[in-house]
C-alpha atoms as a PDB file:
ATOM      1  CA  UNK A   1      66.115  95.987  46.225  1.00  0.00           C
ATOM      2  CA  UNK A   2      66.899  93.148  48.434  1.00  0.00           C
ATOM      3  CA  UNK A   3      70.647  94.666  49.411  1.00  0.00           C
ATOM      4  CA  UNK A   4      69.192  97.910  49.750  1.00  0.00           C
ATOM      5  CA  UNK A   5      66.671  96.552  52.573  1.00  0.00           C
ATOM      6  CA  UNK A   6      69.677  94.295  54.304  1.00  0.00           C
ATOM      7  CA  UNK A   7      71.900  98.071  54.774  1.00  0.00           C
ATOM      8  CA  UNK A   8      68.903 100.086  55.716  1.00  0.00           C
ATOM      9  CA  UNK A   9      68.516  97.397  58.769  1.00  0.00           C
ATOM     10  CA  UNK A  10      71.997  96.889  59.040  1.00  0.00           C
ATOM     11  CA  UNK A  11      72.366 100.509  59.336  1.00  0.00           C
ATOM     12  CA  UNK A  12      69.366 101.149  61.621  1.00  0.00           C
ATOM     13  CA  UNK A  13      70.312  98.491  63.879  1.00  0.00           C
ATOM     14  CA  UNK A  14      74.106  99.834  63.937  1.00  0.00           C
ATOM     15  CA  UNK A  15      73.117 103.287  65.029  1.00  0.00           C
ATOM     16  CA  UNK A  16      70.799 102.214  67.819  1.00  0.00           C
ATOM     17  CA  UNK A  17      74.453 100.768  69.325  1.00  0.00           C
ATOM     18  CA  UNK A  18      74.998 103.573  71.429  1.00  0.00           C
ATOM     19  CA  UNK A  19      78.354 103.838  73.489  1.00  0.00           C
ATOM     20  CA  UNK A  20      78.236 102.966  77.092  1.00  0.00           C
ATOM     21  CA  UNK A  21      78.731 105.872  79.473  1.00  0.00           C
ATOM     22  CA  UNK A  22      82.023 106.337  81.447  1.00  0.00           C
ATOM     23  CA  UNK A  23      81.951 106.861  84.822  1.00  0.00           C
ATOM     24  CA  UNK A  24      84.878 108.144  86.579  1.00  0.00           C
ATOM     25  CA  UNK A  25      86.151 106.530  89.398  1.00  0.00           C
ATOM     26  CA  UNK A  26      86.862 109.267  91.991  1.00  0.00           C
ATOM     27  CA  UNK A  27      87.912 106.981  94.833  1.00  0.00           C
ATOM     28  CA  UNK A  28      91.564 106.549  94.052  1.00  0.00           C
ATOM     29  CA  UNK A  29      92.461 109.893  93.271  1.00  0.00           C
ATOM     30  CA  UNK A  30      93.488 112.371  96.326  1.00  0.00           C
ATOM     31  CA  UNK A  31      92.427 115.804  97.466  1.00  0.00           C
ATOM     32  CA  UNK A  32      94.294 117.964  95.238  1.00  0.00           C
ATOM     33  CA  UNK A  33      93.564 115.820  91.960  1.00  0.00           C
ATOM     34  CA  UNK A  34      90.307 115.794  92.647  1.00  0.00           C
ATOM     35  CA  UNK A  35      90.267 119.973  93.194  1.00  0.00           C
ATOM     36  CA  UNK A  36      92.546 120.218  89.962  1.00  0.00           C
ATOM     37  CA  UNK A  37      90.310 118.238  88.269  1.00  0.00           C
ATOM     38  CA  UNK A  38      87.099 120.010  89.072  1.00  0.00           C
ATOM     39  CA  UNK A  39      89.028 123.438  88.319  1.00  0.00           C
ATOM     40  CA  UNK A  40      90.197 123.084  85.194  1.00  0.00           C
ATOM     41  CA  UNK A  41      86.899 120.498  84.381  1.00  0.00           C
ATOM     42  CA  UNK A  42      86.434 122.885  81.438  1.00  0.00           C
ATOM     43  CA  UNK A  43      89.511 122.460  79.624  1.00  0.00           C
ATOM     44  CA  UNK A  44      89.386 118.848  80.023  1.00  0.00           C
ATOM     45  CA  UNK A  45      87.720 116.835  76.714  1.00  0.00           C
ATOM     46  CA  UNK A  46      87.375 113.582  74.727  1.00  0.00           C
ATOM     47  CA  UNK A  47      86.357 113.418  71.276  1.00  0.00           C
ATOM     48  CA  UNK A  48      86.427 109.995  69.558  1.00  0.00           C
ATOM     49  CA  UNK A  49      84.789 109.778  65.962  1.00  0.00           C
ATOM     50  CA  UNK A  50      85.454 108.348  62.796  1.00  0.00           C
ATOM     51  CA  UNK A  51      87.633 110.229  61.686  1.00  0.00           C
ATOM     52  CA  UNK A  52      89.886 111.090  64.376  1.00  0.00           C
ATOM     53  CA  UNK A  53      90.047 111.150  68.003  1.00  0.00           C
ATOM     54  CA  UNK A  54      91.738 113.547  70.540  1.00  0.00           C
ATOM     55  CA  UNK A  55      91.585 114.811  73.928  1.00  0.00           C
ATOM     56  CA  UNK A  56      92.980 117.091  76.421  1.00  0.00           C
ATOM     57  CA  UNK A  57      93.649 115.374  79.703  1.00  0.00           C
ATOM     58  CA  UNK A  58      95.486 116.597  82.902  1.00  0.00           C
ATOM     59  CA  UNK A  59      99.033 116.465  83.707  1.00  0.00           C
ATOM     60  CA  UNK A  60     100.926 116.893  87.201  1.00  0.00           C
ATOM     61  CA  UNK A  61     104.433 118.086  86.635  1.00  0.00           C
ATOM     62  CA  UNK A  62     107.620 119.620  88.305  1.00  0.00           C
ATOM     63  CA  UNK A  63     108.559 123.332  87.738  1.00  0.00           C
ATOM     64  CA  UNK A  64     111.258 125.357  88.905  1.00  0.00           C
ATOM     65  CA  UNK A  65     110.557 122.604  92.359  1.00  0.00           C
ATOM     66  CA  UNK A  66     106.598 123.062  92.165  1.00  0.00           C
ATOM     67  CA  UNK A  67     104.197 120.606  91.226  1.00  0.00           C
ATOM     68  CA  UNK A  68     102.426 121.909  89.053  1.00  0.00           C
ATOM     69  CA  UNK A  69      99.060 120.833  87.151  1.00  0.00           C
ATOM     70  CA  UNK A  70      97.343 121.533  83.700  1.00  0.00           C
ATOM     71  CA  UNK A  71      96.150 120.488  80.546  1.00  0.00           C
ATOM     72  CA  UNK A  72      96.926 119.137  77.250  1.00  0.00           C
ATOM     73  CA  UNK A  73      95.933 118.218  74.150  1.00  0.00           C
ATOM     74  CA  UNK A  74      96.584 114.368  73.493  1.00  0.00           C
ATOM     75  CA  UNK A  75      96.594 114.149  69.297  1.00  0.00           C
ATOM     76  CA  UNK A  76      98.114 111.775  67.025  1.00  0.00           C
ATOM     77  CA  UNK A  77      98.135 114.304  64.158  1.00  0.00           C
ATOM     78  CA  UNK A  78      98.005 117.374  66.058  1.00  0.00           C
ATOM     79  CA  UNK A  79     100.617 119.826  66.195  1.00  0.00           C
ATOM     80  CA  UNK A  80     100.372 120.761  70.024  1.00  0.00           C
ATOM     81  CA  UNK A  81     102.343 123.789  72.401  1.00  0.00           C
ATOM     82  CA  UNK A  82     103.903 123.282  75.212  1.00  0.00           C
ATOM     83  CA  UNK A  83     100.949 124.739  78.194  1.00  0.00           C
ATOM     84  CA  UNK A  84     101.626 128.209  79.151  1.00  0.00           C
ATOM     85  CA  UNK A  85     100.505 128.335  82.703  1.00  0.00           C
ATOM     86  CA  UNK A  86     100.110 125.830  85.293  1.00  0.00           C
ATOM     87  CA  UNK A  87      98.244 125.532  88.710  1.00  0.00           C
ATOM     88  CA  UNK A  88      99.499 124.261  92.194  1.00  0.00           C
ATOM     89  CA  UNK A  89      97.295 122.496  94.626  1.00  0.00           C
ATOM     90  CA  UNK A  90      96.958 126.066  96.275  1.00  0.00           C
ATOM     91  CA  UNK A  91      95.451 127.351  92.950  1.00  0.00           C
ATOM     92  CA  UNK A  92      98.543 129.420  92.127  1.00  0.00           C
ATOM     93  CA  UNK A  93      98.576 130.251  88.850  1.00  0.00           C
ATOM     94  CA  UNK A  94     102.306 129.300  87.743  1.00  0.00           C
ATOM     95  CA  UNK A  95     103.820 130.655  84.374  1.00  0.00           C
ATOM     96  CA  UNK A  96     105.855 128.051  82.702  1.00  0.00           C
ATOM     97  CA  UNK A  97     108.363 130.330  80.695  1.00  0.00           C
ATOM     98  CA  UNK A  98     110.909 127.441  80.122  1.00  0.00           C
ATOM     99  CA  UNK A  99     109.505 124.156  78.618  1.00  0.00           C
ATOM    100  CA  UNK A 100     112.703 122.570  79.276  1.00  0.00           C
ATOM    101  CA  UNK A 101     112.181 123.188  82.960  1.00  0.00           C
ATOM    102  CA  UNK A 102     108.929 121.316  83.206  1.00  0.00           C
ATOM    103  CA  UNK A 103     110.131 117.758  84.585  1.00  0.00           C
ATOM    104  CA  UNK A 104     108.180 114.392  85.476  1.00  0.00           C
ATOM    105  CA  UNK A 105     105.387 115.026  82.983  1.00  0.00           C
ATOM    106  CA  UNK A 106     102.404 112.461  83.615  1.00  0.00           C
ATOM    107  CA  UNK A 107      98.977 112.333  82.741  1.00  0.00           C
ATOM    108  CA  UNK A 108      96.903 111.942  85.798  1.00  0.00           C
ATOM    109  CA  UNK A 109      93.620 112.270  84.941  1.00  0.00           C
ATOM    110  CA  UNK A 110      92.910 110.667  81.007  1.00  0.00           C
ATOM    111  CA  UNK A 111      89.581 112.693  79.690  1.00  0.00           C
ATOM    112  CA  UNK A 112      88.795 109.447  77.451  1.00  0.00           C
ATOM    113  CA  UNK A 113      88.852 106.732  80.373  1.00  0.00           C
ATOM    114  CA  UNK A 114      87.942 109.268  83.084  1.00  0.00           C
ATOM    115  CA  UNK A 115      90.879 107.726  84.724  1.00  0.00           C
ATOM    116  CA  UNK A 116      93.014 108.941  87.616  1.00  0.00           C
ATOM    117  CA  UNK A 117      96.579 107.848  88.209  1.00  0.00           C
ATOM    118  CA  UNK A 118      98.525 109.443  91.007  1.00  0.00           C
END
């Protein structure tokens, strides 16, 4: 009876650990990051639990001499496609036909540290 107590406040006192909020620096990151950002804001995601964790962060990439951006999932055991459409800073929607073509792939904006690189 005396475990049983210890876990039950173990466990009580575990749950009330909640994580910290993340707050996303938007200072460092330019004009068009920020716009891409807020446009595709939907399709951008973290999920961390115990079992597994996976996002879908943005990426800024060359096609066909465009830089492109759009999103993708970021999965240890995932199997993931290459992204079918892109958007410049312009909002153009780009169709990336040829994977091979897209060049200088880099995540700019990571959904899980709400952190912008340029």
């Amino acid at each position: 009876m005396k475990n049983i107590i210890i876990l039950l406040i173990l466990f009580v006192g575990m749950s009330s650990c909640g994580k910290e909020e993340i707050l996303e620096d938007r200072t460092k990151a330019s004009a068009c990051l920020l716009k891409m950002r807020d446009y595709l804001a939907k399709e951008l995601y973290c999920k961390e639990d115990a079992k597994s964790s996976y996002s879908s962060d943005l990426i800024r990439a060359s096609y066909e001499g465009k830089i492109v951006y759009y999103s993708q999932i970021s999965c240890a055991e995932c199997l993931v496609t290459e992204a079918e459409t892109g958007y410049t800073c312009d909002l153009d929607k780009i169709n990336l036909e040829d994977p091979r073509k897209i060049l200088d792939r880099k995540i700019v904006f990571d959904s899980c540290s709400k952190q912008y690189s340029e």
